[in-house]
N, C-alpha and C. Protein backbone atom coordinates (compact mmCIF):
# COMPACT_ATOMS: atom_id res chain seq x y z
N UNK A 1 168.25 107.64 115.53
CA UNK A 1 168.92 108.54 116.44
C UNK A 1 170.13 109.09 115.69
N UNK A 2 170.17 110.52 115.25
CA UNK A 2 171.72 110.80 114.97
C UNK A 2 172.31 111.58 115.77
N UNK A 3 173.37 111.32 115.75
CA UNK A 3 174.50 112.60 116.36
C UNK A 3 174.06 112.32 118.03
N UNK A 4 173.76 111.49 118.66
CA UNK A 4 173.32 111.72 119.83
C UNK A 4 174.57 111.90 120.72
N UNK A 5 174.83 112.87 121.81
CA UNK A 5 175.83 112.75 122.68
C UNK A 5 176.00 112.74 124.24
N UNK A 6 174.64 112.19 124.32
CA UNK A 6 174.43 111.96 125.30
C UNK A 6 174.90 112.60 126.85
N UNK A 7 174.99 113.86 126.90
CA UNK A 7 174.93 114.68 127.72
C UNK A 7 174.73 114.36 128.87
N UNK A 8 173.36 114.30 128.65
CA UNK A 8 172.24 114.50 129.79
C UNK A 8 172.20 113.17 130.53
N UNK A 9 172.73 112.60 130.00
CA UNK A 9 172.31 111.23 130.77
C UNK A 9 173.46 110.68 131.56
N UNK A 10 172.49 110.59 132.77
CA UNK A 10 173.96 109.98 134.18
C UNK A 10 173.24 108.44 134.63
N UNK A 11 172.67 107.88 134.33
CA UNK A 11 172.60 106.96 134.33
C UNK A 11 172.83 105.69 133.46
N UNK A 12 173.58 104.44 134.03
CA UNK A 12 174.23 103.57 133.35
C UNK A 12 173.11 103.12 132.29
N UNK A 13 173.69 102.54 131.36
CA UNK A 13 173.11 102.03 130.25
C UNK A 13 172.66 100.41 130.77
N UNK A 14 171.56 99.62 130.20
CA UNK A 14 171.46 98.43 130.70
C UNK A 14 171.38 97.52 129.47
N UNK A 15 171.00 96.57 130.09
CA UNK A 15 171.20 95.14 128.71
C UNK A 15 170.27 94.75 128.54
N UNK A 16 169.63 95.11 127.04
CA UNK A 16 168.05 95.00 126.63
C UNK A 16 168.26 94.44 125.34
N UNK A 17 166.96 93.50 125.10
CA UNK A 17 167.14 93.11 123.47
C UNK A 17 167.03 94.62 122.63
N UNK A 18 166.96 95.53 123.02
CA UNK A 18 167.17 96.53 121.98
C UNK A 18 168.32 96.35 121.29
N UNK A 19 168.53 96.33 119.79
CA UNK A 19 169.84 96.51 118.78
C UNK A 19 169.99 98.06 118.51
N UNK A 20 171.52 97.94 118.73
CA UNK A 20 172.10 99.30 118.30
C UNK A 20 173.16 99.61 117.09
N UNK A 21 172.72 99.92 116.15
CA UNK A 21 173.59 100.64 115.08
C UNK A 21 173.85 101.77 115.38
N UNK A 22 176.13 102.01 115.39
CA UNK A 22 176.42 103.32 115.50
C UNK A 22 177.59 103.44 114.07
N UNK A 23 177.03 104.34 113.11
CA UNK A 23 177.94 104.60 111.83
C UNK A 23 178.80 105.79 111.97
N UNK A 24 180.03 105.52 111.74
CA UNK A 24 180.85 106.97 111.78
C UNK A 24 181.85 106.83 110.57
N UNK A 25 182.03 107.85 109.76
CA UNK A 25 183.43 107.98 109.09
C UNK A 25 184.20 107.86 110.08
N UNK A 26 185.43 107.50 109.22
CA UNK A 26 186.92 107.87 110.42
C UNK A 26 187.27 109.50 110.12
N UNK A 27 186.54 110.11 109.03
CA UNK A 27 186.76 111.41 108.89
C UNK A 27 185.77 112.36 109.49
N UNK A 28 184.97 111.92 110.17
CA UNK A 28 183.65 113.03 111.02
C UNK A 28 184.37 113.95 111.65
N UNK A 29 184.08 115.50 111.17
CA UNK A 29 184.61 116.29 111.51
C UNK A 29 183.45 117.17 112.30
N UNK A 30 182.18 117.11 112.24
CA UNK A 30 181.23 117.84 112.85
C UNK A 30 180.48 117.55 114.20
N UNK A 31 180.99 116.18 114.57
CA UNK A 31 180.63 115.83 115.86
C UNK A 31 182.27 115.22 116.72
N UNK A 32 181.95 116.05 118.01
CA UNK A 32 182.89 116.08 118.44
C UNK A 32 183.49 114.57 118.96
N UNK A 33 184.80 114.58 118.61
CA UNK A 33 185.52 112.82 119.15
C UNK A 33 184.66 112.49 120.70
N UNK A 34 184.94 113.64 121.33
CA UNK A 34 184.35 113.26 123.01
C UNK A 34 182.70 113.02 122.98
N UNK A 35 181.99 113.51 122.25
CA UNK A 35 180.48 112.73 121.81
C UNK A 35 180.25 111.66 121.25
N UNK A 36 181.23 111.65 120.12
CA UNK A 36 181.20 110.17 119.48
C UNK A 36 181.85 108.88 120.81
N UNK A 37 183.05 109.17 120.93
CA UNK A 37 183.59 108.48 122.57
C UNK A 37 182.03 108.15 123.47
N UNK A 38 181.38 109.12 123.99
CA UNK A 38 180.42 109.02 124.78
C UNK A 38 179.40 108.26 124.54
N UNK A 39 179.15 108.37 123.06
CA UNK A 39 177.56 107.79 122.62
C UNK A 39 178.21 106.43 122.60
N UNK A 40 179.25 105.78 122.06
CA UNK A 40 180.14 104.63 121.49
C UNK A 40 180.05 103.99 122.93
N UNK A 41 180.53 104.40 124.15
CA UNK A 41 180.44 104.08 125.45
C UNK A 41 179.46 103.81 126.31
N UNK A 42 178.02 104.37 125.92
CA UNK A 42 177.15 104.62 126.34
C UNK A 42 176.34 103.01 125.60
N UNK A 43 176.34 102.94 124.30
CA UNK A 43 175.32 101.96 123.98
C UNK A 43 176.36 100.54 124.00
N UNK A 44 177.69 100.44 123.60
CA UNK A 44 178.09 99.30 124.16
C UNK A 44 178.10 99.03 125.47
N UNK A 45 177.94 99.54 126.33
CA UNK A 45 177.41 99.21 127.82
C UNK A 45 176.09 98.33 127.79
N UNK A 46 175.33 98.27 126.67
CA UNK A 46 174.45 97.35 126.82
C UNK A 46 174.57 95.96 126.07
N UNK A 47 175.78 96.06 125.77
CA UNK A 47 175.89 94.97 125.28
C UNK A 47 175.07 94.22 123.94
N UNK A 48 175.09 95.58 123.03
CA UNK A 48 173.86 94.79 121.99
C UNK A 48 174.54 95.98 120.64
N UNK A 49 175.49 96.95 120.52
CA UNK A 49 175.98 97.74 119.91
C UNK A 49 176.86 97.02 118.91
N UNK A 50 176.21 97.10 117.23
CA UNK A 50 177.01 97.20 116.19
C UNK A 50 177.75 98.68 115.72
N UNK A 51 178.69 98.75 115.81
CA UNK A 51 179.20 99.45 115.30
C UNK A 51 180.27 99.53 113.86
N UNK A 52 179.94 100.15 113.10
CA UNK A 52 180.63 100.59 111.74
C UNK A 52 181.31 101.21 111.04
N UNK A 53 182.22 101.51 111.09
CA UNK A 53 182.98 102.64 110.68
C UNK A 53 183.19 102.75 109.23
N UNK A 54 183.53 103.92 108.33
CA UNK A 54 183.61 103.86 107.03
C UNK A 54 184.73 105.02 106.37
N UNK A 55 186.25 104.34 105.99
CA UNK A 55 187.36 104.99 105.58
C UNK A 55 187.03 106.41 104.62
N UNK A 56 187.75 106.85 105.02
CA UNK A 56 187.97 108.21 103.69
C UNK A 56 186.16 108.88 103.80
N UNK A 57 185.09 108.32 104.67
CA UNK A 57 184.07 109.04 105.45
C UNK A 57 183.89 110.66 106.39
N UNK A 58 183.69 111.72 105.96
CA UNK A 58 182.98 112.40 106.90
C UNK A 58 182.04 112.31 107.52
N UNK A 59 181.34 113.46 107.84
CA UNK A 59 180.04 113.52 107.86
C UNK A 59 179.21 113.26 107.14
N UNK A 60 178.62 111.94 106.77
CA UNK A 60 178.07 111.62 105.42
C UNK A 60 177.86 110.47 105.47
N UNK A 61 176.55 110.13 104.23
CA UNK A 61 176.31 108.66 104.26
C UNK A 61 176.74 107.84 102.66
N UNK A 62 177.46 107.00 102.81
CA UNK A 62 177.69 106.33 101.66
C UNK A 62 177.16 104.88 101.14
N UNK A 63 176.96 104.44 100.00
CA UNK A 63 176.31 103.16 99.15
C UNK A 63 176.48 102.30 100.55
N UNK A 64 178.03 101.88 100.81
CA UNK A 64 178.22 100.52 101.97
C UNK A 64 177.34 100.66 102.94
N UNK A 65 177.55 102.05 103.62
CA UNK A 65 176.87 101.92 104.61
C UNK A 65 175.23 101.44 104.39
N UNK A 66 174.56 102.02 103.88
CA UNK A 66 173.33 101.51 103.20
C UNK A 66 173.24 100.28 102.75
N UNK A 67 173.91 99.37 102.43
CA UNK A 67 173.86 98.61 102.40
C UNK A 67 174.71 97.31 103.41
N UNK A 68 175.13 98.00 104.48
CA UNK A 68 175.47 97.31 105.82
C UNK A 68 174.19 97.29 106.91
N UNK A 69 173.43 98.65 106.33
CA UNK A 69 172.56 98.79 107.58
C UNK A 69 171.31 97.61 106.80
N UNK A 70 171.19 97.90 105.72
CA UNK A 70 170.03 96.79 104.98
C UNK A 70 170.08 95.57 105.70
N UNK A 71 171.65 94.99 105.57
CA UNK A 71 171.70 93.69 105.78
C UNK A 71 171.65 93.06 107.36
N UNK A 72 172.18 94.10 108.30
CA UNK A 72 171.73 94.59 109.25
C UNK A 72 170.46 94.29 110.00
N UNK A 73 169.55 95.33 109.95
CA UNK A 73 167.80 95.23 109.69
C UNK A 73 167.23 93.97 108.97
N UNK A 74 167.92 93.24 108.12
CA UNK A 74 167.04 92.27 107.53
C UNK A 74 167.83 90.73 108.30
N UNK A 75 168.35 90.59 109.34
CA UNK A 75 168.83 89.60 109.96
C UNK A 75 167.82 89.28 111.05
């Protein structure tokens, strides 16, 4: 799922073994704070949301992250 901002959706989020990875620079300049806020709000409501953030990051994917999400997925 990228960039999701969940708009459309008015119904609460629930608590499922689904796992959630959400990656953001602290520099994302192409998705708006109030989408990132929303999506960030939306999947920790289920209580199963890793989230990651990555310094001096835009819009973009870097080595760590790739290798946070590896280690991640392989748990």
């Amino acid at each position: 799922m990228l960039s999701p901002a969940f708009k459309e959706e008015y119904a609460p989020a629930t608590a499922s073994n689904t796992r959630y990875i959400l990656c953001y620079g602290d520099e994302e300049n192409h998705i708006p704070e109030e989408d990132q806020n929303r999506c960030m709000e939306t999947l920790q409501a289920t209580g199963n949301l890793t989230l990651l953030t990555y310094a001096g990051m835009g819009h973009a994917v870097c080595t760590q992250e790739i290798n946070d999400l590896r280690e991640l997925l392989t748990k």
